[in-house]
Protein backbone atom coordinates (compact mmCIF):
# COMPACT_ATOMS: atom_id res chain seq x y z
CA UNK A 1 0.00 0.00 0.00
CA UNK A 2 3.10 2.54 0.64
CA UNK A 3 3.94 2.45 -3.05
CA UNK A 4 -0.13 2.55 -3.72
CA UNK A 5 -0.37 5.84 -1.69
CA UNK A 6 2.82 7.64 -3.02
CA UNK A 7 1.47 7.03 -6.73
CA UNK A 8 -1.89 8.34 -5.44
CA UNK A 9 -0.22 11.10 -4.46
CA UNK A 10 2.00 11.85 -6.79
CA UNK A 11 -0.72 12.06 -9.43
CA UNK A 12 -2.74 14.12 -7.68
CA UNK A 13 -0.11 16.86 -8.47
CA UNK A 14 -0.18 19.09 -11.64
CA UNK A 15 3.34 19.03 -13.46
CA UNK A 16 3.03 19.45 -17.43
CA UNK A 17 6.87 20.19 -18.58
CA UNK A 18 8.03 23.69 -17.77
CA UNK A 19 5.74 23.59 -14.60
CA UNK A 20 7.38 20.52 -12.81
CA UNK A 21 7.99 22.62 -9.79
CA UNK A 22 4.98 20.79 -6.95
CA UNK A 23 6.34 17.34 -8.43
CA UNK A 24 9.53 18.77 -7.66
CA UNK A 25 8.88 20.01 -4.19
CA UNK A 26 7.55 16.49 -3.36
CA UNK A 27 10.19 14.28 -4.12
CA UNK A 28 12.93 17.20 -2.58
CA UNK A 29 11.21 16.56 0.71
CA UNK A 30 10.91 13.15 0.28
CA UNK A 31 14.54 12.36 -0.51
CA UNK A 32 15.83 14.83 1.87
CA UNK A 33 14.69 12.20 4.63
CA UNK A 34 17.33 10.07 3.61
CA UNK A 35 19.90 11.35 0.95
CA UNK A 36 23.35 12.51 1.98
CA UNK A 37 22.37 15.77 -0.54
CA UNK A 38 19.75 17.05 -2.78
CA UNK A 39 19.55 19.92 -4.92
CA UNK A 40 17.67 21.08 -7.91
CA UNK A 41 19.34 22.20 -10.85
CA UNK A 42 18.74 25.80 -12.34
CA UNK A 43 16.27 23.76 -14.96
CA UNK A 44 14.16 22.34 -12.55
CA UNK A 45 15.32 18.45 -12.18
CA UNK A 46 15.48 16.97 -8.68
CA UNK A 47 18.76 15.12 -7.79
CA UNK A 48 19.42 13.14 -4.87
CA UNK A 49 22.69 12.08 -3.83
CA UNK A 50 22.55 8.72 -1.83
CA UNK A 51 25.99 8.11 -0.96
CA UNK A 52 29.72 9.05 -1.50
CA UNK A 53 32.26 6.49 -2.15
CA UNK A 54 34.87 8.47 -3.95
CA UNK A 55 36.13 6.98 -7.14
CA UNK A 56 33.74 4.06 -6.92
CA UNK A 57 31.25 3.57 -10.23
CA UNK A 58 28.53 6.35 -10.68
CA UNK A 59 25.00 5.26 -11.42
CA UNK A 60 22.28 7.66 -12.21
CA UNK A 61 19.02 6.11 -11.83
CA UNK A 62 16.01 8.66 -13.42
CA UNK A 63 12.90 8.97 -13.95
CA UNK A 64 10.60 12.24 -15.70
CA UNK A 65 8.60 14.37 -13.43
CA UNK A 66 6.35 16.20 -15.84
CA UNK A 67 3.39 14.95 -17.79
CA UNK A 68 1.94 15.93 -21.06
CA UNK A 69 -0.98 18.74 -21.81
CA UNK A 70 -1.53 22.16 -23.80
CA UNK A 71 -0.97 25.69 -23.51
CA UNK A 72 -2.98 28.36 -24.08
CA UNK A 73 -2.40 30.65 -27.31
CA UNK A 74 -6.14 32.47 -27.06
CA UNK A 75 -8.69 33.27 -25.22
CA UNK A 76 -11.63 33.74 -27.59
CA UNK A 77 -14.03 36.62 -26.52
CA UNK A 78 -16.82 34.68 -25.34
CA UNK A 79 -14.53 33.04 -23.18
CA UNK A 80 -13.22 29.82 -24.79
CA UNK A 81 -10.11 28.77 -24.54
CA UNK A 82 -7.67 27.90 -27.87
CA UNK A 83 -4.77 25.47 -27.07
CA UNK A 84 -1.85 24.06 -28.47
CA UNK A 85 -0.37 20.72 -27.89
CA UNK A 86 2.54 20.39 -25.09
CA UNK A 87 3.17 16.87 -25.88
CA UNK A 88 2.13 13.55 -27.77
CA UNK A 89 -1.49 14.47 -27.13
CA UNK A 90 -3.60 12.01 -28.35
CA UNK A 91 -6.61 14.05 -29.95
CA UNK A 92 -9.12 10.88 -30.13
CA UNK A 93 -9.35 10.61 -26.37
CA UNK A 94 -9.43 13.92 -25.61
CA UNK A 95 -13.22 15.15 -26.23
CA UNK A 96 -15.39 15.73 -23.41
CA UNK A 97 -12.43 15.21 -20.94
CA UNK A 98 -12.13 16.93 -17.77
CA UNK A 99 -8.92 19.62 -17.67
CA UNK A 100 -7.09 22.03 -14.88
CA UNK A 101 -5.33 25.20 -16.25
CA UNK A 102 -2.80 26.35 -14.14
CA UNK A 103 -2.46 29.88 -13.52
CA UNK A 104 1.02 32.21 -12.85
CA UNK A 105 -0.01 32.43 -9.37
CA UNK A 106 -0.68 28.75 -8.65
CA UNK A 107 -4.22 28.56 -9.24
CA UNK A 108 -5.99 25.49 -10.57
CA UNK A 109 -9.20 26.26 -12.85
CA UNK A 110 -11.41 23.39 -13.48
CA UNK A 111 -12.88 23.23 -17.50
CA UNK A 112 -14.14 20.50 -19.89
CA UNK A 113 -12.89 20.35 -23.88
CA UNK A 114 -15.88 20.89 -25.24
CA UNK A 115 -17.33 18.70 -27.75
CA UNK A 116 -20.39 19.30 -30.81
CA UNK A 117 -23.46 18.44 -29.22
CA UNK A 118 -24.06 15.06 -30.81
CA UNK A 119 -28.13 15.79 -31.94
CA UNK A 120 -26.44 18.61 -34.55
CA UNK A 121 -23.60 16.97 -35.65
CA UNK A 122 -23.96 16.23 -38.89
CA UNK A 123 -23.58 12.58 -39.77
CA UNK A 124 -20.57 12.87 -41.99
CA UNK A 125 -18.86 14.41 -38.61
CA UNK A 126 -19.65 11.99 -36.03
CA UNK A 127 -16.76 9.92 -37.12
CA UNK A 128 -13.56 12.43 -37.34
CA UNK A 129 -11.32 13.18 -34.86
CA UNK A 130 -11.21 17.25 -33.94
CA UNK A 131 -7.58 18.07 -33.99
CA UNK A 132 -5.84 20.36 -31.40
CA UNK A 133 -5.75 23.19 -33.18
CA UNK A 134 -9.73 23.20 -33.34
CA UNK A 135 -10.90 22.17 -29.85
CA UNK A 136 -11.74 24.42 -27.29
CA UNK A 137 -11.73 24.44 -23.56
CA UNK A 138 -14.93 25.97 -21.53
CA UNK A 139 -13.82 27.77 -17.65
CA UNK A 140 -17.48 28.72 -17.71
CA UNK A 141 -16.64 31.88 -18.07
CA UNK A 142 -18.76 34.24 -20.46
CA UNK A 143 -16.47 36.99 -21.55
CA UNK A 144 -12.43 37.50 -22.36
CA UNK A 145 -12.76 39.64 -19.28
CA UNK A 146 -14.04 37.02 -17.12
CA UNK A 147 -10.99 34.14 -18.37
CA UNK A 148 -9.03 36.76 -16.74
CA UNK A 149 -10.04 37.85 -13.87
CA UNK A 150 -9.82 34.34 -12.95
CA UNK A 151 -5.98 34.61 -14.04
CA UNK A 152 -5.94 32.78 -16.78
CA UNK A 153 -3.63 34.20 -19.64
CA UNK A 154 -2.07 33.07 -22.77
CA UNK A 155 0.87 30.96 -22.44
CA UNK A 156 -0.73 29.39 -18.96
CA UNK A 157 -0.64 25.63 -19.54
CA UNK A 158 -3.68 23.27 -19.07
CA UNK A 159 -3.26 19.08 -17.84
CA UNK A 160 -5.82 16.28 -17.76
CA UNK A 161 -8.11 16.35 -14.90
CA UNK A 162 -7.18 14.38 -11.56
CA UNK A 163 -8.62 10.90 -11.54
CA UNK A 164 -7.44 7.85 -9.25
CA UNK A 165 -8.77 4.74 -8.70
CA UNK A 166 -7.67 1.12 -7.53
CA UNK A 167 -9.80 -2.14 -8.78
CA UNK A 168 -7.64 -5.25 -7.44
CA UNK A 169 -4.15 -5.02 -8.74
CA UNK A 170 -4.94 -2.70 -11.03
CA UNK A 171 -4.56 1.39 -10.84
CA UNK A 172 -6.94 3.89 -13.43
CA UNK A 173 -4.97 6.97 -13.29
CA UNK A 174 -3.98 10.26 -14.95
CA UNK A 175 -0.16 10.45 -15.71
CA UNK A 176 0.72 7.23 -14.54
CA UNK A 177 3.27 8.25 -17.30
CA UNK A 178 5.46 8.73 -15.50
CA UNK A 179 4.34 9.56 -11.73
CA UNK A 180 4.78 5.63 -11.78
CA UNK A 181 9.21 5.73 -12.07
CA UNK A 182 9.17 8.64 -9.81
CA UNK A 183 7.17 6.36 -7.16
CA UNK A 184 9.30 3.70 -7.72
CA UNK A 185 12.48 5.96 -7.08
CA UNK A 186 11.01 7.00 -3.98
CA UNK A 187 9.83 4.06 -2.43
CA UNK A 188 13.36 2.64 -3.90
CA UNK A 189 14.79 5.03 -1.41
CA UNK A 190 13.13 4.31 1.20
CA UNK A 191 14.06 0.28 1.16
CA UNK A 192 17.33 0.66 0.39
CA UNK A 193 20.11 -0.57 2.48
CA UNK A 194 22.97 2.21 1.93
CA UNK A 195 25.67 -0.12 3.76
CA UNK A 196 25.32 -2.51 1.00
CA UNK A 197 26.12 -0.20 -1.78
CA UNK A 198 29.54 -0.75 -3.22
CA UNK A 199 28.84 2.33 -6.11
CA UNK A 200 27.48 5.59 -5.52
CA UNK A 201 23.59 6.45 -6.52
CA UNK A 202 21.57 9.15 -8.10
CA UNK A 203 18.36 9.23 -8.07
CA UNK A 204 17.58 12.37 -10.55
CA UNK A 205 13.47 13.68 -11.16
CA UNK A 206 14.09 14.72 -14.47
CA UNK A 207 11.88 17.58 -16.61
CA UNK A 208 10.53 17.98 -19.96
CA UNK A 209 10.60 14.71 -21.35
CA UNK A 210 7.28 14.97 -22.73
CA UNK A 211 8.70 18.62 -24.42
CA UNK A 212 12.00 17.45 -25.86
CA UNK A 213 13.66 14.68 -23.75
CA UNK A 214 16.63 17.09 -23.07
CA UNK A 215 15.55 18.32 -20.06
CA UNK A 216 17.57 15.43 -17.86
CA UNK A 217 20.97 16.40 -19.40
CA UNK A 218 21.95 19.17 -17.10
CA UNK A 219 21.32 16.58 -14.12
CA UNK A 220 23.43 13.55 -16.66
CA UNK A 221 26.37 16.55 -16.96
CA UNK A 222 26.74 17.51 -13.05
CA UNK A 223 26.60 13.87 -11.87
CA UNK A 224 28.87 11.92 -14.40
CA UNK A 225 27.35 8.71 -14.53
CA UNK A 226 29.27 5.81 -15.50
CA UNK A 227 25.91 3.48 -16.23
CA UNK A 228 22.54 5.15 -16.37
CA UNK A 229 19.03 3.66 -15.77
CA UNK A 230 15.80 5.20 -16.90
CA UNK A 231 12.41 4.09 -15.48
CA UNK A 232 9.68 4.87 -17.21
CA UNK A 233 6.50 3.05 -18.99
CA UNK A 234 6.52 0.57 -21.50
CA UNK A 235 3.14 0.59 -24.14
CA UNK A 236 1.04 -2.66 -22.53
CA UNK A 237 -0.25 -4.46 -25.72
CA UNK A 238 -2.60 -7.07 -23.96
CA UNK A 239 -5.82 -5.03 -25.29
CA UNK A 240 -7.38 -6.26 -28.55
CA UNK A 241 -6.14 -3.64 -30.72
CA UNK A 242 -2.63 -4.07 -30.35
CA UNK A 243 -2.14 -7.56 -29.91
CA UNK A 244 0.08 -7.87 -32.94
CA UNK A 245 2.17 -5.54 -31.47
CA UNK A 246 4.08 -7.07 -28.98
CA UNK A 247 3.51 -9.29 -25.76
CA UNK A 248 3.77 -6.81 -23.08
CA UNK A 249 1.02 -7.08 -20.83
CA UNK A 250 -0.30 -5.70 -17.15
CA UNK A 251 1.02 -8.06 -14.50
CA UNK A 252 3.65 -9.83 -16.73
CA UNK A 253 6.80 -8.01 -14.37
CA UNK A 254 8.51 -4.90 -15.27
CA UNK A 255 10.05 -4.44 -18.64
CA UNK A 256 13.64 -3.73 -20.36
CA UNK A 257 13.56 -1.94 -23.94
CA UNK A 258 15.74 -4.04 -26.00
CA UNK A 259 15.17 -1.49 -29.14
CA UNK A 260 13.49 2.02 -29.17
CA UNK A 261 13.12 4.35 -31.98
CA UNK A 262 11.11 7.36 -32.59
CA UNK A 263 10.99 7.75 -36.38
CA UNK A 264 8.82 10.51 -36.71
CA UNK A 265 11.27 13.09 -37.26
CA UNK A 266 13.56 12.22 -34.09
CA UNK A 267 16.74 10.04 -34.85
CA UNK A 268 17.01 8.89 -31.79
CA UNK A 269 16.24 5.70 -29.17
CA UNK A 270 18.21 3.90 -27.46
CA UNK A 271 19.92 0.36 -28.27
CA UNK A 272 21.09 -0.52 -25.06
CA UNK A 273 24.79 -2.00 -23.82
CA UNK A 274 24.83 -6.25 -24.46
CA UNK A 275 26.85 -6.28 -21.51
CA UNK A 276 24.49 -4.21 -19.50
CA UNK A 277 21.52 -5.94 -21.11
CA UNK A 278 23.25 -9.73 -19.89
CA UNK A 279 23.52 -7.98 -16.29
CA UNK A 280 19.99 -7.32 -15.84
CA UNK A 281 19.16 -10.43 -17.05
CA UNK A 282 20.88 -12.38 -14.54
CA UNK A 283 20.04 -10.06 -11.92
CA UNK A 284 16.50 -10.25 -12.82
CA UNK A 285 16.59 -14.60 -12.89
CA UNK A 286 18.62 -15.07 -9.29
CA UNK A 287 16.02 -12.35 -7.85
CA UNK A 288 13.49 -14.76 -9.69
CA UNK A 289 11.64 -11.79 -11.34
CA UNK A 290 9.74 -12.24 -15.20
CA UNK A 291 11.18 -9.70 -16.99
CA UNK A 292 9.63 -8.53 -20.35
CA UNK A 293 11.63 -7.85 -23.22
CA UNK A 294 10.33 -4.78 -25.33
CA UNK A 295 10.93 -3.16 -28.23
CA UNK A 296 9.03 0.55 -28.72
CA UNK A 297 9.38 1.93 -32.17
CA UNK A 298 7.26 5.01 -32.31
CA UNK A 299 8.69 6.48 -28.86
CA UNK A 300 11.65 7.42 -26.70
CA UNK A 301 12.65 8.03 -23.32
CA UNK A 302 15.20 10.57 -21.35
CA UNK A 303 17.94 7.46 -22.28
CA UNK A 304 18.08 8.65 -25.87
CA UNK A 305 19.99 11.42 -25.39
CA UNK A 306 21.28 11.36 -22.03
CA UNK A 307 23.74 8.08 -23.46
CA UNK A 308 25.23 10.45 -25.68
CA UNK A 309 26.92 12.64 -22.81
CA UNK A 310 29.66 13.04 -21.40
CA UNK A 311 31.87 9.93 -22.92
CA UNK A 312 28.57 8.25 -24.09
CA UNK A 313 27.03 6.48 -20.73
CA UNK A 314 26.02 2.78 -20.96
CA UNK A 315 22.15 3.03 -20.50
CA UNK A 316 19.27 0.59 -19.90
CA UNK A 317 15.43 1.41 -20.03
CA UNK A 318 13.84 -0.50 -17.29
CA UNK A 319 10.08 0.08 -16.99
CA UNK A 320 6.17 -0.90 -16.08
CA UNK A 321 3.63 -2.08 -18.46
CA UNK A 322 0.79 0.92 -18.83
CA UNK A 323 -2.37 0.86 -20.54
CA UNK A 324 -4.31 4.17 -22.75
CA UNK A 325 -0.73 5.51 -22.62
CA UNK A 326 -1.02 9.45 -22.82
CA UNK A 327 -4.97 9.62 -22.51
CA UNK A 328 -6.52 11.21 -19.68
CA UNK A 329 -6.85 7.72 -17.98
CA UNK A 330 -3.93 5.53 -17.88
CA UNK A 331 -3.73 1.83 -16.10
CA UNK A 332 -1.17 -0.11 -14.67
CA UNK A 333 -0.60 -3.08 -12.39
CA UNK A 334 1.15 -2.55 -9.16
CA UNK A 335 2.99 -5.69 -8.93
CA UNK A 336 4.82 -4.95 -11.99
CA UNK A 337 5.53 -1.76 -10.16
CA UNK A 338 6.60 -3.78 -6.75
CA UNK A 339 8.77 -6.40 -8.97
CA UNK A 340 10.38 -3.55 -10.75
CA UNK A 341 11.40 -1.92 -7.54
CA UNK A 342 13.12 -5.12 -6.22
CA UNK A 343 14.93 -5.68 -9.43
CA UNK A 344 16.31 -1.91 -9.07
CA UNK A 345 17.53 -2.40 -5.31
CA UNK A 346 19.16 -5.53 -6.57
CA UNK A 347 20.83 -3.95 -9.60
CA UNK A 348 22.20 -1.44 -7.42
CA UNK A 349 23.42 -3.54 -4.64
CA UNK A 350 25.68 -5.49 -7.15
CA UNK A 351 27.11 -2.61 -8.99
CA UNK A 352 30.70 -2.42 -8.44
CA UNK A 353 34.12 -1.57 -9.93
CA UNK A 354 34.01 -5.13 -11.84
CA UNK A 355 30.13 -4.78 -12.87
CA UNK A 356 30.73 -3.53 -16.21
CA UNK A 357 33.68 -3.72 -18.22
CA UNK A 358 33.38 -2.91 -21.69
CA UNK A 359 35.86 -4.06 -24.07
């Protein structure tokens, strides 16, 4: 149930990238409980030194604080809001969803994207998908005036609405992507046994991975990792429109991304270190833990450009299987969550000076 509540949480906070800054303040105070240092960089990411060995192995283990959403670029003057996308918004899942705009000073406005009332849509219509560009968002406001008075201006940006709910082993949630690696990190923390460490750890809450996956390389520069490990989600395709996709699936164990690749304009992904890859494997079979071998083409995570740093890093995507990935409702299974915090603690409790030798 710990891990349950932190994820509650932890989604209950509003953190599209740029705005990471209550995610932030969370994990700062929940680190500083146990971390020989934490600090947040002038861009906003979170790190958390655990230990200090000296010239022992560095590992940076991160995960992405912010979530997807819009900004505003107009308030209309009857009092609708225009957005654009911040993020891989989905726009099929997005009508008649529930949305918080976040004003300068901190405030959280409730609105709904609005959607054609269905008895004059014409039937041609009732089939296409409204793109970003065209939707609107209603504050209930009347006027231009009235948006903002209530302190909404352009440039303010706008999230899902908060949503959490628990049915067996399963958790409906809004940005389980990626409130899920930052639990993990967390609770991670909290279990660890620091006398067992034989390298030294950093845990990093990255920003704006949703906004350009750069936003973690400040963090990758000032801690000089010698093996990096991302946590985020892996796409779950155990519904029955991606079944041909791959064999993921809620409950199977946490994952390891064998191949990503964006494709859509971004050269990058990650093909992760054999040696590294072998590791984890034998980590994952002694600790007697199933874990899933992915491949995502079509999307990335902060490991596709943090490797390149520095000397190039060895990296490794480790993740959870999640559901509706990017829609307002998201869905995960907490044991693959549990399973994938064990296999963590037992990666880092065998890193040492011998752990990875690349030849």
């Amino acid at each position: 149930m710990k891990l349950v509540n932190l994820l509650k949480e932890l989604t209950s906070l509003v953190g599209p990238s740029g705005y990471e800054y209550f995610v932030a303040s969370f994990l700062k105070d929940h680190m500083s409980q146990k971390c020989k240092r934490v600090w947040r960089d002038p861009l906003g990411n979170v790190i958390c030194q655990l230990n200090e060995l000296g010239n022992k192995p560095r590992v940076a283990v991160f995960a992405h604080m912010d979530e997807l959403g819009f900004i505003v670029r107009k308030i209309e003057d009857n009092g609708f809001l225009r957005v654009e996308r911040l993020g891989g918004i989905p726009e099929k899942a997005i009508a008649s969803t529930r949305v918080i705009v976040l004003t300068e000073d901190d405030k959280k406005i409730e609105g709904v994207i609005g959607v054609k009332s269905h008895h004059l849509t014409k039937i041609e219509e009732r089939r296409v998908v409204t793109s970003v560009q065209d939707i609107y968002i209603d504050v209930g406001a009347e006027t231009k005036e009235e948006v903002m008075k209530m302190g909404i201006k352009v440039g303010n940006p706008v999230v899902y609405g908060r949503q959490f709910f628990k049915i067996g082993n399963r958790i409906f949630s809004n940005s389980l992507d990626n409130r899920g690696g930052c639990a993990i990190i967390l609770k991670a923390l909290e279990d660890i046994d620091i006398s067992k460490l034989k390298a030294e750890i950093y845990f990093i809450g990255s920003v704006q991975e949703e906004f350009s996956l750069r936003g973690v390389l400040p963090a990758i520069r000032s801690v000089k990792p010698d093996i990096a490990i991302c946590l985020d989600i892996a796409i779950a395709c155990d519904t029955p429109d991606l079944e041909a996709h791959t064999d993921v699936k809620l409950g199977g164990g946490p994952t390891i991304n064998m191949y990503t690749f964006h494709g859509r304009g971004t050269l990058a992904g990650l093909i992760p270190s054999k040696e590294l890859v072998k590791k984890i494997f034998e980590i994952a079979n002694e600790e007697r833990i199933n874990l899933q071998r992915n491949v995502f083409f079509g999307g990335l995570t902060d490991s596709s450009f943090a490797q390149l740093e520095l000397s190039g890093i060895p990296s490794i995507d480790l993740g959870f299987p999640a559901r509706y990935t990017h829609s307002p409702l998201e869905v995960c299974d907490i044991r693959d969550l549990e399973a994938l915090e064990k296999l963590l603690i037992s990666i880092l409790y065998r890193i040492d000076e011998d752990f990875l030798i690349i030849q």
